[in-house]
N, C-alpha and C. Protein backbone atom coordinates (compact mmCIF):
# COMPACT_ATOMS: atom_id res chain seq x y z
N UNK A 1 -228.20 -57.54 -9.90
CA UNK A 1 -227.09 -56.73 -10.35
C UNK A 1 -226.06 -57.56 -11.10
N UNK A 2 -226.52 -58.62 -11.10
CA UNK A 2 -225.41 -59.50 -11.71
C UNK A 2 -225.33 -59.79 -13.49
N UNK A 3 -226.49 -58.94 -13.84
CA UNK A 3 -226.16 -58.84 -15.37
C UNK A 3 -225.79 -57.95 -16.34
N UNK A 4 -224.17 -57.56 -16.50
CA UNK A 4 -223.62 -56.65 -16.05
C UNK A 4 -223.64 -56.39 -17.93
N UNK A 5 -224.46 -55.23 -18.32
CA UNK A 5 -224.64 -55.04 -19.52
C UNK A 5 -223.88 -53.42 -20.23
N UNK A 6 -222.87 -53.06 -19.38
CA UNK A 6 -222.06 -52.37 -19.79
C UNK A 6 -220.62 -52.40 -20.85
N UNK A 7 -220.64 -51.40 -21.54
CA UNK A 7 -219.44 -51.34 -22.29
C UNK A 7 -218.54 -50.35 -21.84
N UNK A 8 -217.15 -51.69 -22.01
CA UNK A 8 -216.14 -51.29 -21.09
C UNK A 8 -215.60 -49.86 -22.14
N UNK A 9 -215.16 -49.05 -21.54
CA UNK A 9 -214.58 -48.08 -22.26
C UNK A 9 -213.20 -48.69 -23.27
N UNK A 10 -213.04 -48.04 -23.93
CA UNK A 10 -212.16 -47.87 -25.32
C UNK A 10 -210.74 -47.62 -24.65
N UNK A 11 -209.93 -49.23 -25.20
CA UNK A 11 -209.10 -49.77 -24.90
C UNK A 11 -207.93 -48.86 -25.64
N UNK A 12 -208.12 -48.93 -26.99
CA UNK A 12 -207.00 -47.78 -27.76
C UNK A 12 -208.34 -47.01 -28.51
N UNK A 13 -208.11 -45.64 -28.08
CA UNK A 13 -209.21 -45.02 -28.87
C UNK A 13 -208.35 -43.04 -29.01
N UNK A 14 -208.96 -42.07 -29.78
CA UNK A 14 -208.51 -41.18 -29.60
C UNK A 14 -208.84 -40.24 -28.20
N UNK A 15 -208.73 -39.01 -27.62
CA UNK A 15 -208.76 -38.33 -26.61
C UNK A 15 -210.56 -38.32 -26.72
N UNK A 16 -211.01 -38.08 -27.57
CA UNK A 16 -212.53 -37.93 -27.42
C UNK A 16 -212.97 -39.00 -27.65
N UNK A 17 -213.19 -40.17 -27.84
CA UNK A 17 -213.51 -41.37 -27.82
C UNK A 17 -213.10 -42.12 -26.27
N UNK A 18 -211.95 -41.83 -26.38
CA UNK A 18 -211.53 -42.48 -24.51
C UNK A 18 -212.33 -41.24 -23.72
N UNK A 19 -212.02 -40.17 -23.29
CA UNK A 19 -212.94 -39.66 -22.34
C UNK A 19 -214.80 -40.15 -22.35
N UNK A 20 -215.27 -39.87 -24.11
CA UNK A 20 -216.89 -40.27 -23.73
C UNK A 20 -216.76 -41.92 -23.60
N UNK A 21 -216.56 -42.67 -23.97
CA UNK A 21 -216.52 -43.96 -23.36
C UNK A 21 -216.05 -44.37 -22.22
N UNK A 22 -215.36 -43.54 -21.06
CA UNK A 22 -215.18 -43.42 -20.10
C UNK A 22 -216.38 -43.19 -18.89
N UNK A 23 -216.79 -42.01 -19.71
CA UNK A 23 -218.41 -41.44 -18.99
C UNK A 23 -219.18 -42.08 -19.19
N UNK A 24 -219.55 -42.87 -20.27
CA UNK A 24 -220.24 -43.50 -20.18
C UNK A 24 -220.45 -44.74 -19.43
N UNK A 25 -219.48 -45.44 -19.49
CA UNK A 25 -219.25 -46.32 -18.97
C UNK A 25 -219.27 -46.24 -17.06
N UNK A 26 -219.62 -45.00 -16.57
CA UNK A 26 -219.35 -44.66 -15.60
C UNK A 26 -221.39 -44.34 -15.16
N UNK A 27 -221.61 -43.68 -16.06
CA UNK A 27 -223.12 -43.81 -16.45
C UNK A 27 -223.69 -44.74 -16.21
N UNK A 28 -223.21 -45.75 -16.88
CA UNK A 28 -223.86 -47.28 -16.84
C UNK A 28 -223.69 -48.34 -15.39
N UNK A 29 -222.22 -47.78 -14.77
CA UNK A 29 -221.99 -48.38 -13.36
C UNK A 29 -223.62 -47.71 -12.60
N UNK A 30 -223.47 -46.53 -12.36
CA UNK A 30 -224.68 -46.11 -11.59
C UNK A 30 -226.05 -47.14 -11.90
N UNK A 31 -226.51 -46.98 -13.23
CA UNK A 31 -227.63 -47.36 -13.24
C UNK A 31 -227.49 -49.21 -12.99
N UNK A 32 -226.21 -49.57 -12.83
CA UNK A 32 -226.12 -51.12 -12.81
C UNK A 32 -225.95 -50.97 -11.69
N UNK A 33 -225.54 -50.38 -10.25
CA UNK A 33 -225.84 -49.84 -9.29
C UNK A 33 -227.24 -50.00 -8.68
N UNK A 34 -228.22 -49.32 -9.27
CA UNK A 34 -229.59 -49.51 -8.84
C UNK A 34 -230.73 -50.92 -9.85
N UNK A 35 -229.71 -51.01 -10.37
CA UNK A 35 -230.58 -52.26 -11.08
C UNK A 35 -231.34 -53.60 -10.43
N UNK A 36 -232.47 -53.16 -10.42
CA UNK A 36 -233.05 -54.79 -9.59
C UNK A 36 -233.75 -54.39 -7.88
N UNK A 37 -233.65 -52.88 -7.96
CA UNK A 37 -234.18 -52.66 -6.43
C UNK A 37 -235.33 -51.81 -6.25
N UNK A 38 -236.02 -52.10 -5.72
CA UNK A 38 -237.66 -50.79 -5.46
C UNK A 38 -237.03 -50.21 -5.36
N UNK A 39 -238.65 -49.11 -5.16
CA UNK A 39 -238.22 -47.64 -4.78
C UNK A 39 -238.16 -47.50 -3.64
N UNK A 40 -238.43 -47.99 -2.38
CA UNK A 40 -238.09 -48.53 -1.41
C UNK A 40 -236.56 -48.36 -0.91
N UNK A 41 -236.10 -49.33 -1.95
CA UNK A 41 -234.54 -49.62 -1.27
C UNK A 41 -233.62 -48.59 -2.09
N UNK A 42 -234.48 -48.01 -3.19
CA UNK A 42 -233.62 -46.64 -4.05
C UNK A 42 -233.46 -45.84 -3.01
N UNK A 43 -234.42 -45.61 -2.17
CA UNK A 43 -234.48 -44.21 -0.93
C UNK A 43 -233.96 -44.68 0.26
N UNK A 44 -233.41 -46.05 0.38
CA UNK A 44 -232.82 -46.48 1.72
C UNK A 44 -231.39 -45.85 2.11
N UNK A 45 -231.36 -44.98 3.23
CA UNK A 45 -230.20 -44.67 3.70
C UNK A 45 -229.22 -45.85 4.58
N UNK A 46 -228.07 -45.93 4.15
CA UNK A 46 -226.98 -47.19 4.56
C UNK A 46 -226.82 -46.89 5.74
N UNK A 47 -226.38 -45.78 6.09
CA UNK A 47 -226.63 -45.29 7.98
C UNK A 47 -227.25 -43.91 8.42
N UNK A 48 -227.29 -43.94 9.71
CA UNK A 48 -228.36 -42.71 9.97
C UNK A 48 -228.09 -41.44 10.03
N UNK A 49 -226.78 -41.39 10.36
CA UNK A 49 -226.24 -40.20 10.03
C UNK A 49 -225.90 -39.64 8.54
N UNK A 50 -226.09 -39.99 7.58
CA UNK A 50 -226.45 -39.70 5.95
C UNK A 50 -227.36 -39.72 5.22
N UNK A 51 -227.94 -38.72 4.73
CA UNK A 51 -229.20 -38.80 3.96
C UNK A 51 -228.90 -39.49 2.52
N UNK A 52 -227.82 -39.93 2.54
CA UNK A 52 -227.61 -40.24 1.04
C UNK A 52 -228.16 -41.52 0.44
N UNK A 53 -228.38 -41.63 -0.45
CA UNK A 53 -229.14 -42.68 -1.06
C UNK A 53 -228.81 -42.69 -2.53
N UNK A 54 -229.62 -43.96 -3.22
CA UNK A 54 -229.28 -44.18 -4.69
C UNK A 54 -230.18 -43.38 -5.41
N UNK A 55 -230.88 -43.40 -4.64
CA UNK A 55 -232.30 -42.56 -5.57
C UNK A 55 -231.60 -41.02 -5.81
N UNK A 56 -230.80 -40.60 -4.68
CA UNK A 56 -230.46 -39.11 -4.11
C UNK A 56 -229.26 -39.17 -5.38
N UNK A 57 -228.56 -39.65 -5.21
CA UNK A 57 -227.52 -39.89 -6.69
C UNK A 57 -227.96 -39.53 -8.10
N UNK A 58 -228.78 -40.48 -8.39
CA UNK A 58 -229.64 -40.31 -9.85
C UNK A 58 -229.95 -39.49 -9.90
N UNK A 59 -230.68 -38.82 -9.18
CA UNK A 59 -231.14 -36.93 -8.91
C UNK A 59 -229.75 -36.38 -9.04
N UNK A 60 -228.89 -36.47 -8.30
CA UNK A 60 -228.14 -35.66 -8.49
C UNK A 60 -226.67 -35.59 -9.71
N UNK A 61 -227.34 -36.98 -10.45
CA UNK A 61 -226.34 -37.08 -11.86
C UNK A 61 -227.13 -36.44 -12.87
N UNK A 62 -228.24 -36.72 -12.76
CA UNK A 62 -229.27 -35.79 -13.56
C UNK A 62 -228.44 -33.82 -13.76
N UNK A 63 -228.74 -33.61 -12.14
CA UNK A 63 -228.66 -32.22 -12.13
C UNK A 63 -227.24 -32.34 -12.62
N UNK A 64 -225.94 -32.67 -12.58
CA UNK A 64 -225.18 -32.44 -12.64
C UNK A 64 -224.91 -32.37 -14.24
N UNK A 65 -225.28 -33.46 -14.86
CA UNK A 65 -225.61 -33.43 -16.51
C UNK A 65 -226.15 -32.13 -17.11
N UNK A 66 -227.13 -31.94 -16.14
CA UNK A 66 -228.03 -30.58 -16.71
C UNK A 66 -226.85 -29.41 -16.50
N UNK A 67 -226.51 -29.13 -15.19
CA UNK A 67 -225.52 -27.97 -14.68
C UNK A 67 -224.32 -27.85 -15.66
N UNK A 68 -223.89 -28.86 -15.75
CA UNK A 68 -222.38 -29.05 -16.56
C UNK A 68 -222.68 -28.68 -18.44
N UNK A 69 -223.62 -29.83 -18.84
CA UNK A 69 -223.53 -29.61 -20.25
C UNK A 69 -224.72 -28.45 -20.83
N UNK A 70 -225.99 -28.56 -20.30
CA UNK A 70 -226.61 -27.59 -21.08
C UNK A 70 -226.08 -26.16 -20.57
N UNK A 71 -226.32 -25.89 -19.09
CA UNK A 71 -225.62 -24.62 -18.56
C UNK A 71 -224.45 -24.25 -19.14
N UNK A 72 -223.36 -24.96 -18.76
CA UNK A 72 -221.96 -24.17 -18.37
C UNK A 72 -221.58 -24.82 -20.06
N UNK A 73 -221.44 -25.74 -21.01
CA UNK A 73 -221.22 -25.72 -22.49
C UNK A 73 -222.11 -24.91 -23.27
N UNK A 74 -223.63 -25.19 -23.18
CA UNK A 74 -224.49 -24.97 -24.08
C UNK A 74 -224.96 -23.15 -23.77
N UNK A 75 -225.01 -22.42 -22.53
CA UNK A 75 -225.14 -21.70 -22.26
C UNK A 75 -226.77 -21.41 -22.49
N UNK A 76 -227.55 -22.45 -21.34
CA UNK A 76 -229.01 -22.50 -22.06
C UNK A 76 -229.74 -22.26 -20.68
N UNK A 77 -230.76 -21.04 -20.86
CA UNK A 77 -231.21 -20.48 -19.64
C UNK A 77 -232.31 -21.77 -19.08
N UNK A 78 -231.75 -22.08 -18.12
CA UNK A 78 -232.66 -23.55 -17.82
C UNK A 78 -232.59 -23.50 -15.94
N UNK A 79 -233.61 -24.15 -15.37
CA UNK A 79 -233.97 -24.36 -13.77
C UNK A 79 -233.32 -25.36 -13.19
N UNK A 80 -233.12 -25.37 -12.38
CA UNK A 80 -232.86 -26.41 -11.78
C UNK A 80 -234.22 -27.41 -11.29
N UNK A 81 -233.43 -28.96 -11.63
CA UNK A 81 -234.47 -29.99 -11.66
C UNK A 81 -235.27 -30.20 -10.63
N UNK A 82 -234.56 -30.01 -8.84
CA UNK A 82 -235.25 -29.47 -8.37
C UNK A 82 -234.46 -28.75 -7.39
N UNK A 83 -234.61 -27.42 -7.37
CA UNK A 83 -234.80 -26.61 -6.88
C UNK A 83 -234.18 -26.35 -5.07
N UNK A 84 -233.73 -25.52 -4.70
CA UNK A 84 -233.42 -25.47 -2.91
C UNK A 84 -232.69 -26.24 -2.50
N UNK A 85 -232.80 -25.67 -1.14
CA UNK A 85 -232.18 -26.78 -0.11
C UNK A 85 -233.61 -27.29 1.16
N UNK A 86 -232.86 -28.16 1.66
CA UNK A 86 -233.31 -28.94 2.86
C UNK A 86 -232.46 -29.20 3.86
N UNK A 87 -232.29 -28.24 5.16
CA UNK A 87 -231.47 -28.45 5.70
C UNK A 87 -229.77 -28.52 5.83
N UNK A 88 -229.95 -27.47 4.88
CA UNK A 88 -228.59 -27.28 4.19
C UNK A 88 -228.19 -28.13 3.23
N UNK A 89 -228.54 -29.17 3.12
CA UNK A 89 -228.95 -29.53 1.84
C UNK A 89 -229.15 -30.04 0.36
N UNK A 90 -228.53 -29.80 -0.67
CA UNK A 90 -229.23 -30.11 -1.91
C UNK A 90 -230.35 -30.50 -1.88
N UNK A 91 -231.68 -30.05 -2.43
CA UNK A 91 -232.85 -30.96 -2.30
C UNK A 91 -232.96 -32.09 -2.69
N UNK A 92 -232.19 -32.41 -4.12
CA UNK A 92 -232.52 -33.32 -4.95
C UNK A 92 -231.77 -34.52 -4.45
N UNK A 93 -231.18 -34.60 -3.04
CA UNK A 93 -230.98 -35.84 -2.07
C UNK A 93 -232.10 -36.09 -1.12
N UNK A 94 -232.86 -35.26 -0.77
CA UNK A 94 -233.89 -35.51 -0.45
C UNK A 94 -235.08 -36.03 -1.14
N UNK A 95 -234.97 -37.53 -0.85
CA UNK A 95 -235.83 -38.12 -1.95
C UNK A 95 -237.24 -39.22 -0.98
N UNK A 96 -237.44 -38.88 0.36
CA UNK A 96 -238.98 -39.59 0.70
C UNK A 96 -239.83 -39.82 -0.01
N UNK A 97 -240.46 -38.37 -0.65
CA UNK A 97 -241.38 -38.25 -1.24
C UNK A 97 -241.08 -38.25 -3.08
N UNK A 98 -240.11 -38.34 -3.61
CA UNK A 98 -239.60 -38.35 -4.57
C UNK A 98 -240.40 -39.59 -5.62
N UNK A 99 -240.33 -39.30 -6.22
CA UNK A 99 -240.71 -40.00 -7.98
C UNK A 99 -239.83 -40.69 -8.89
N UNK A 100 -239.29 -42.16 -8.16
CA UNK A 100 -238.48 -42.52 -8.93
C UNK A 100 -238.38 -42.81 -10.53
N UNK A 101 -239.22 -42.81 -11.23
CA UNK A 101 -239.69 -43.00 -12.40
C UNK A 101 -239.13 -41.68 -12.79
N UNK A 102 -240.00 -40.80 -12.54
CA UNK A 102 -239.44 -39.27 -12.52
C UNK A 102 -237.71 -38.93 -12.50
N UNK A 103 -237.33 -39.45 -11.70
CA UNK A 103 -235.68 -38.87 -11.36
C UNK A 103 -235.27 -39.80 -12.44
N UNK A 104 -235.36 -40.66 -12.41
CA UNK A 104 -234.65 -41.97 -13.73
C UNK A 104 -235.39 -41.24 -15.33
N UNK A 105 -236.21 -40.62 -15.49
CA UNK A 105 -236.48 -40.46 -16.88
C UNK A 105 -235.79 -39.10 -17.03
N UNK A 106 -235.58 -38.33 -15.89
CA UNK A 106 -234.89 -37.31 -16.11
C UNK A 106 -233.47 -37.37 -16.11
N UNK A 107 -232.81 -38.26 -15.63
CA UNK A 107 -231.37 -38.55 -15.48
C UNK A 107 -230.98 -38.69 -17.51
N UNK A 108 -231.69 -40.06 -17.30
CA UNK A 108 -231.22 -40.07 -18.76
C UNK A 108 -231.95 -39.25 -20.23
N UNK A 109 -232.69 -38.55 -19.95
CA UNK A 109 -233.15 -37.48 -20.89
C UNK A 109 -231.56 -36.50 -20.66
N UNK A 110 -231.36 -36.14 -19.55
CA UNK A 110 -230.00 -35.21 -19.29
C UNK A 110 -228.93 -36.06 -19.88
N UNK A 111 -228.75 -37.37 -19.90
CA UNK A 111 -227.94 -37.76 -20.36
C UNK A 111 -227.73 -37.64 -22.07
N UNK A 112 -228.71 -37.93 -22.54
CA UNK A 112 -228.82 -37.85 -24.06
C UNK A 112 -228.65 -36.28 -24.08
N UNK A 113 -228.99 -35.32 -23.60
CA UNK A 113 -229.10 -33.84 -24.27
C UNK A 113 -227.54 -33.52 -23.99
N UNK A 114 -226.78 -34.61 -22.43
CA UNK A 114 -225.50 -33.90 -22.52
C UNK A 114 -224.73 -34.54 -23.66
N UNK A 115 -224.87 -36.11 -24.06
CA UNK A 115 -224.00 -35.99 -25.22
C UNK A 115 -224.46 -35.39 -26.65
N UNK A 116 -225.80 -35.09 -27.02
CA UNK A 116 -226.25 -33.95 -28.26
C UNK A 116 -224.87 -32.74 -28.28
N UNK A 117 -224.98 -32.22 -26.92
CA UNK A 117 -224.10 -31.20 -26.58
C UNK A 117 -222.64 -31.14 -26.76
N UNK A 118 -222.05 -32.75 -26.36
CA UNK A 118 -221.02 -32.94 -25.83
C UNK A 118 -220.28 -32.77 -27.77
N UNK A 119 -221.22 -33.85 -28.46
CA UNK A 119 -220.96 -33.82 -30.15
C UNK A 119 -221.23 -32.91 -30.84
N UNK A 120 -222.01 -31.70 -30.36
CA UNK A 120 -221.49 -30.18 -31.11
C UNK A 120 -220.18 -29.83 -31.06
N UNK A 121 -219.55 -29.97 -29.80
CA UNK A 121 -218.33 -29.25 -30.14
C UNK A 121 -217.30 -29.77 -31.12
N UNK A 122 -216.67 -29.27 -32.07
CA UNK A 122 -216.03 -29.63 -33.00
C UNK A 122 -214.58 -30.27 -32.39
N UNK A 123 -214.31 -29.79 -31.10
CA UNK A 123 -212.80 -29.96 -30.26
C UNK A 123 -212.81 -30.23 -29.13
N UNK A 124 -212.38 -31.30 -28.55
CA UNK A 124 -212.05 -31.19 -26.94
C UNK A 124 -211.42 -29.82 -26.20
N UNK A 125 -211.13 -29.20 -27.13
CA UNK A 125 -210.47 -28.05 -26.47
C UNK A 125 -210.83 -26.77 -26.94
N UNK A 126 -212.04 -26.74 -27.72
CA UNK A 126 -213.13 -25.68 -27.73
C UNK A 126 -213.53 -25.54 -26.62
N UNK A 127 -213.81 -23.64 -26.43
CA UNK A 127 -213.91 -23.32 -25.23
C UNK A 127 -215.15 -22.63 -24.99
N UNK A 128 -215.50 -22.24 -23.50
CA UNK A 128 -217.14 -21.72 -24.01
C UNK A 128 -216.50 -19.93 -22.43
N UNK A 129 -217.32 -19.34 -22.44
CA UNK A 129 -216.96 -18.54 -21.20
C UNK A 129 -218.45 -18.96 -20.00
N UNK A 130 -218.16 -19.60 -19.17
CA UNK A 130 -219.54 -19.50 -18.34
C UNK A 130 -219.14 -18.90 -17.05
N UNK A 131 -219.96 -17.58 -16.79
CA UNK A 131 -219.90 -16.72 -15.66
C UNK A 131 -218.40 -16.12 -15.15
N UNK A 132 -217.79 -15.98 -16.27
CA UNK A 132 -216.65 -15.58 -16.11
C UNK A 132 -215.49 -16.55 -16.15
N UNK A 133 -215.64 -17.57 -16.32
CA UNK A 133 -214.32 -18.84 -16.19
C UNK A 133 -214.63 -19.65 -17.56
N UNK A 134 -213.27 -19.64 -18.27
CA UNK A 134 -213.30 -19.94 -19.50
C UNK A 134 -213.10 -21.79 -19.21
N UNK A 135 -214.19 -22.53 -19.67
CA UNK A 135 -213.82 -23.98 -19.79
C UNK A 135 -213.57 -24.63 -20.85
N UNK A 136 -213.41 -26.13 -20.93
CA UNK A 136 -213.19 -26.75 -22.32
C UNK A 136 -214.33 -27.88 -22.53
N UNK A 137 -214.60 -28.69 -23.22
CA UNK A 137 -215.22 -29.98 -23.49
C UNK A 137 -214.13 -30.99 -22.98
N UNK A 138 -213.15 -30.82 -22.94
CA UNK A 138 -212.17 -31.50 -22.57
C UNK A 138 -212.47 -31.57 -21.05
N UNK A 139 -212.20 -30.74 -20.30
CA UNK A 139 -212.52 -30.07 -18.91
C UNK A 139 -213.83 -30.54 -18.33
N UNK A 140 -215.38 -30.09 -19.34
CA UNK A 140 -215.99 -31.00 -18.67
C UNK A 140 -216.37 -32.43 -18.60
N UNK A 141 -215.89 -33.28 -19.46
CA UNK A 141 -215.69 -34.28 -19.58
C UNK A 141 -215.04 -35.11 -18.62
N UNK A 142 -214.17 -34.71 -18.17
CA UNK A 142 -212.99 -35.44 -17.32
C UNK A 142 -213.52 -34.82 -16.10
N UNK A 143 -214.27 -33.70 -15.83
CA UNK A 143 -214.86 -33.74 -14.32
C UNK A 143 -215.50 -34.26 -14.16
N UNK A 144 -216.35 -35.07 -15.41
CA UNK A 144 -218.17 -35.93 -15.06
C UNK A 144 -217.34 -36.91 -14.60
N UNK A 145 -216.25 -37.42 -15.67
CA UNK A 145 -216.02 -38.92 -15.26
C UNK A 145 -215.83 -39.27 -13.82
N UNK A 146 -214.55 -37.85 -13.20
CA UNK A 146 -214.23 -37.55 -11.78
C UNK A 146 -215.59 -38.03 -10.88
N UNK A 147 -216.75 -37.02 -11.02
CA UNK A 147 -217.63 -36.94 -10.19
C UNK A 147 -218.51 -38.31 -10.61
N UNK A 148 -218.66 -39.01 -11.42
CA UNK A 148 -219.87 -39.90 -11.28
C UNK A 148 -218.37 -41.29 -10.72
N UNK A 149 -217.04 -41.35 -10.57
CA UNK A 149 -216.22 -42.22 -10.23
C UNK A 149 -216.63 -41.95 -8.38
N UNK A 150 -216.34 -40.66 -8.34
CA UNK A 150 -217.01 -40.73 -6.97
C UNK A 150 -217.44 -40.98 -6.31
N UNK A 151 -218.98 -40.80 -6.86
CA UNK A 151 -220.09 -40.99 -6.56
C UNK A 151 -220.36 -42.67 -6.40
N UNK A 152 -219.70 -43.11 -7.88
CA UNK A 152 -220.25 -44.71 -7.57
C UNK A 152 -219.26 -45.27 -6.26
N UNK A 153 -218.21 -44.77 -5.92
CA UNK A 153 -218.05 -45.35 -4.62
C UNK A 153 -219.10 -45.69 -3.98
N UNK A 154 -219.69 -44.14 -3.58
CA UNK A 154 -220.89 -44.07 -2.37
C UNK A 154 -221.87 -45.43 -2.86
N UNK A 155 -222.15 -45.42 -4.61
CA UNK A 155 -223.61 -46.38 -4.74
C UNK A 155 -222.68 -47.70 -4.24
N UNK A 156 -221.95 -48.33 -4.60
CA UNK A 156 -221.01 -49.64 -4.14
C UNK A 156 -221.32 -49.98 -2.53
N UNK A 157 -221.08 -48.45 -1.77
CA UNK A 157 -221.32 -48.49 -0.21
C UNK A 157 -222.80 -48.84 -0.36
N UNK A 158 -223.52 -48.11 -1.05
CA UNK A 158 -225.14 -48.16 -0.20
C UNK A 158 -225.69 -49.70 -0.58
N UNK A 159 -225.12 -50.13 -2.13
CA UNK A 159 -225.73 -50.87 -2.51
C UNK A 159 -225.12 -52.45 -1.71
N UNK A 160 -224.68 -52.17 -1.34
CA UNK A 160 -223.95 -53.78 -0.19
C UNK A 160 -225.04 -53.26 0.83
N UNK A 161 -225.05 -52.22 1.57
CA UNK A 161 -226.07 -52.03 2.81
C UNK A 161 -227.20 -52.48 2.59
N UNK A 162 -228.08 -52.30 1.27
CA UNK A 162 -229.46 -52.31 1.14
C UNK A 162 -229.99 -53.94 0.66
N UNK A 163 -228.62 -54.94 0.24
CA UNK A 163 -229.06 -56.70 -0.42
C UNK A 163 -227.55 -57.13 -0.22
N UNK A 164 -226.57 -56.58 0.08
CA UNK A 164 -225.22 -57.42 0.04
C UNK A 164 -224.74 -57.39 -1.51
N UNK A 165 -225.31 -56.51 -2.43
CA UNK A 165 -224.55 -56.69 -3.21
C UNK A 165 -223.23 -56.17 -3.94
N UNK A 166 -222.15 -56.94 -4.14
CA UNK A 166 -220.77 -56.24 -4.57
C UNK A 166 -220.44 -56.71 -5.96
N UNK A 167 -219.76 -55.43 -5.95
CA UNK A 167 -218.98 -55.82 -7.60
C UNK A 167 -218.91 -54.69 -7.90
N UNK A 168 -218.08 -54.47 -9.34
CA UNK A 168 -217.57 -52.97 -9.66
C UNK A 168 -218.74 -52.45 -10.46
């Protein structure tokens, strides 16, 4: 994890340049996150009371890419990646039997289709209506960053549990 091949987000940049270089850059923590570990230690839970994992993440930045930009911007009749629950649930944290190759080619396929998406809109503050609640590009932008800032807490936690390794 120590070859840290990210670009830092945009120091002076405009509102749409600082938010996607933000996400991205938030993108790139995750996958520098799992960089350097089987699939093994992708599916290793840090304690026993949490099913959560790195593998369970990537699955679920995937879906969230998919949910946010093709769904709720693009308005594009599409499935979910996978599907149900388990025990109340999300499935796509349930990753034993899971396909890491699989969840990683789908993460970033979602990633490229969400920024295709993200660079249609002509405005951060072009709006779309999904299921009744009017959003912006602006709006979902600044929730990915929210939710994958989150999230990499958790990978920071798992990823010290699974080799000791730290860093931002």
């Amino acid at each position: 994890m120590n070859d840290d091949q990210r670009i830092p987000p945009s120091k002076v940049a405009d509102d749409r340049a600082s938010l996607t270089s933000f996400l991205d850059y938030q993108r790139a923590t995750l996958a520098m996150k799992c960089q350097g570990l089987t699939g093994e230690q992708l599916k290793q839970k840090a304690i026993p009371t949490s099913g959560l994992t790195l593998l369970g993440l990537v699955r679920h930045a995937a879906s969230i890419e998919r949910s946010w930009f093709r769904f709720a911007l693009n308005a594009e009749d599409i499935r979910s990646l996978w599907p149900g629950e388990v025990d109340g649930t999300s499935a796509e944290f349930h990753v034993e039997d899971a396909d890491v190759d699989e969840a990683f080619g789908a993460w970033h396929e979602e990633c490229v289709r969400a920024r295709a998406v993200a660079s249609s809109f002509a405005s951060l503050d072009d709006t779309v209506n999904c299921g009744g609640v009017t959003i912006s590009l602006r709006y979902v932008l600044t929730h990915m960053i929210e939710e994958y800032a989150r999230h990499n807490g958790h990978a920071d936690l798992l990823r010290e549990a699974i080799d000791g390794a730290v860093g931002e």
